[in-house]
C-alpha atoms as a PDB file:
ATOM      1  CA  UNK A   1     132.855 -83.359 202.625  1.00  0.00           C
ATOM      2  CA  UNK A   2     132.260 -84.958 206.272  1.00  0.00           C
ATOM      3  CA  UNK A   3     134.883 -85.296 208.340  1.00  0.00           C
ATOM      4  CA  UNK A   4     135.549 -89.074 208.002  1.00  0.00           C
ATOM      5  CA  UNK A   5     136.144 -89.022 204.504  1.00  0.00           C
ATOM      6  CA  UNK A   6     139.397 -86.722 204.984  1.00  0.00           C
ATOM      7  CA  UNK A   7     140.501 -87.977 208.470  1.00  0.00           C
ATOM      8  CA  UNK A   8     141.358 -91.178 209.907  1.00  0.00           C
ATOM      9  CA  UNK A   9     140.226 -94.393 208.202  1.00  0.00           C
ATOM     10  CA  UNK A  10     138.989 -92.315 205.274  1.00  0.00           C
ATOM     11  CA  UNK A  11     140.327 -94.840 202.834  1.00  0.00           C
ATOM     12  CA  UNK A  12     138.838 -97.897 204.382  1.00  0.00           C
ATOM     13  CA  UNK A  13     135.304 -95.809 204.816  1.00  0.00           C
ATOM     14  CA  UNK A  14     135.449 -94.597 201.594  1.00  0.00           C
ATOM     15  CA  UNK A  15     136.171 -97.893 200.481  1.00  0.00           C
ATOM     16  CA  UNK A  16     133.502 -99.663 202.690  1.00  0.00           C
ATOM     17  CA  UNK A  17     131.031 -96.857 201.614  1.00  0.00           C
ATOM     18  CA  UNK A  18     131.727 -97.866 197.517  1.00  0.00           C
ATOM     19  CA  UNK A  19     131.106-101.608 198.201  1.00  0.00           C
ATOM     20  CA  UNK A  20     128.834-102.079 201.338  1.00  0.00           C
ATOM     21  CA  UNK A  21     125.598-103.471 199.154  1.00  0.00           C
ATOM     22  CA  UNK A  22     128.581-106.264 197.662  1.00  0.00           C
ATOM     23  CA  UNK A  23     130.227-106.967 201.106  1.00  0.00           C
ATOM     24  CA  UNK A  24     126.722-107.865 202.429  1.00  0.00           C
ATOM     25  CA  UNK A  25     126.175-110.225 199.870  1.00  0.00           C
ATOM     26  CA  UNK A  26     129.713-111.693 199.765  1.00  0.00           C
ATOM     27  CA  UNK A  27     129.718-111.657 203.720  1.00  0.00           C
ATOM     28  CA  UNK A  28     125.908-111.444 205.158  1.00  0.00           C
ATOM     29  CA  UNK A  29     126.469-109.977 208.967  1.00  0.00           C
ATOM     30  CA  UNK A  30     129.743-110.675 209.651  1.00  0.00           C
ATOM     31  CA  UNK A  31     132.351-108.309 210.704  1.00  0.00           C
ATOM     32  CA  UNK A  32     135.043-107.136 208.187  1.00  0.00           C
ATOM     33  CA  UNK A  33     138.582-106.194 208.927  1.00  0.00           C
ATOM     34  CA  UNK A  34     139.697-103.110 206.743  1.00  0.00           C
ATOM     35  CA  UNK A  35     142.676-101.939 205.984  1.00  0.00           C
ATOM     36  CA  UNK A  36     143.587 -99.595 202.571  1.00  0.00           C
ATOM     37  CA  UNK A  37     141.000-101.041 200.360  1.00  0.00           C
ATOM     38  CA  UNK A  38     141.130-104.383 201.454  1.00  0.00           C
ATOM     39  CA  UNK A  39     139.173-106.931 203.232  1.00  0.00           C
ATOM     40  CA  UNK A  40     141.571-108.545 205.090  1.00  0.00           C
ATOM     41  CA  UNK A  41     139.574-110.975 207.156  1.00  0.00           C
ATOM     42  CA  UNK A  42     135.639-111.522 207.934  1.00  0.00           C
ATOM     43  CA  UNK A  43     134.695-112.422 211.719  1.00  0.00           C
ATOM     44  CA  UNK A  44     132.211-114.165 213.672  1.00  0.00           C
ATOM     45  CA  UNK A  45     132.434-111.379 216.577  1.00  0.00           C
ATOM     46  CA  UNK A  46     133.570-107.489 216.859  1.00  0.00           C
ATOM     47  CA  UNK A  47     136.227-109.081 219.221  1.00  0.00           C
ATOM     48  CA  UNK A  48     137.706-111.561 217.173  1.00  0.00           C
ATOM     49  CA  UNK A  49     138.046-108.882 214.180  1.00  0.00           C
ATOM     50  CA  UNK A  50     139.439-106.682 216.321  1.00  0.00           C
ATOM     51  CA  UNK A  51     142.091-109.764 217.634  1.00  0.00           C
ATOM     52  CA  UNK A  52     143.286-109.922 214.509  1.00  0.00           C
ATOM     53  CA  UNK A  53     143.392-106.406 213.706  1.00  0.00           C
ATOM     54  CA  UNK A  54     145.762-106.034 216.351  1.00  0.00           C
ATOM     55  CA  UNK A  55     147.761-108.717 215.382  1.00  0.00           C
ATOM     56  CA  UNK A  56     148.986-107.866 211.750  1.00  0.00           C
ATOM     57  CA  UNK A  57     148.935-104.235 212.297  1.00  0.00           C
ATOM     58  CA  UNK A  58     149.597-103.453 216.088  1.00  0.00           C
ATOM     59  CA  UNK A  59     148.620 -99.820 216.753  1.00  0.00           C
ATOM     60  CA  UNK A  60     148.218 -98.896 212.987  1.00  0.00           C
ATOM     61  CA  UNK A  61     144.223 -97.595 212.564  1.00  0.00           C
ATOM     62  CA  UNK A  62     141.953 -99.875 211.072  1.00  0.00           C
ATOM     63  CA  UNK A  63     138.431-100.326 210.213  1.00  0.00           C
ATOM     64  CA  UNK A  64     136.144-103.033 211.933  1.00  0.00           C
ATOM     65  CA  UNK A  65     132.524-102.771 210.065  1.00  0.00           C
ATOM     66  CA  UNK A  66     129.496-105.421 210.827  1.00  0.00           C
ATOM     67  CA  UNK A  67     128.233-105.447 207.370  1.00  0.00           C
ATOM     68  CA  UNK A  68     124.367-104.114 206.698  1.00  0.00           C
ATOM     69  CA  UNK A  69     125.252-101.514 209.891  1.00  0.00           C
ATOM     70  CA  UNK A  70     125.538 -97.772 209.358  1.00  0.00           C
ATOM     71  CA  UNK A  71     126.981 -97.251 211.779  1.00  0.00           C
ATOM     72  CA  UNK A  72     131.152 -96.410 211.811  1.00  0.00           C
ATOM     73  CA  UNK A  73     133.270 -98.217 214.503  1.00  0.00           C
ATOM     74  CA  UNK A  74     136.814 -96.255 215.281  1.00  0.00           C
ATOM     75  CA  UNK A  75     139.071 -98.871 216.410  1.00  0.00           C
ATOM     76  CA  UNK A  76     141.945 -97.916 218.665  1.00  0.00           C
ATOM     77  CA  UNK A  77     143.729-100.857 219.681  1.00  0.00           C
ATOM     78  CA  UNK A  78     145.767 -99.532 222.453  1.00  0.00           C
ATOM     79  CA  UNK A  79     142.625 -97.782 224.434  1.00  0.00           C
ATOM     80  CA  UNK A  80     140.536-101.066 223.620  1.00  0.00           C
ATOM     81  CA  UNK A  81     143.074-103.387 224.979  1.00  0.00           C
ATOM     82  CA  UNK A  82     143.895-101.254 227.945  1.00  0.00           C
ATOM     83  CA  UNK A  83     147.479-100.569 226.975  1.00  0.00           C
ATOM     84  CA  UNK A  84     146.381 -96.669 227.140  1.00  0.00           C
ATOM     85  CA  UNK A  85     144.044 -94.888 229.021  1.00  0.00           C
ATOM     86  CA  UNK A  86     141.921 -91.734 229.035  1.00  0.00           C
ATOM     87  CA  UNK A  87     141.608 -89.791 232.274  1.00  0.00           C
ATOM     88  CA  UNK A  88     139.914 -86.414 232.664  1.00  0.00           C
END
């Protein structure tokens, strides 16, 4: 079992995972808020996913996926909006 599929956003991977072939055809490159098992939005832009993201669930994890990428995209809204910051 990797390590996404029992950590954060395992739901919403998992979920992404079972569907991505659908979610390409239902939404050819364009970026998909997740949340449980959900699509709660598709985007234009990383940013604009994100936005929204942010808005319904504040600091609460979820998933921002481009679909056809492989790629997984962590989304922390407080680091990303600069509300919290790493420092060495």
């Amino acid at each position: 079992m990797e390590a996404n599929e029992t950590g954060l956003l395992a739901v919403e991977t998992a979920y992404y995972d079972e569907y991505a072939q659908q979610l390409l055809l239902i939404y050819p490159n364009r970026f998909l808020l997740i949340r449980d098992e959900k699509v709660i939005g598709d985007y234009e832009s990383r940013s604009e996913a994100v936005a929204e993201g942010v808005r319904r669930y504040g600091q609460g994890p979820f998933l921002v996926r481009r679909t056809g990428d492989k790629t997984l995209e962590l989304i922390a809204p407080a680091l990303n909006l600069g509300l919290l910051q790493c420092q060495r």
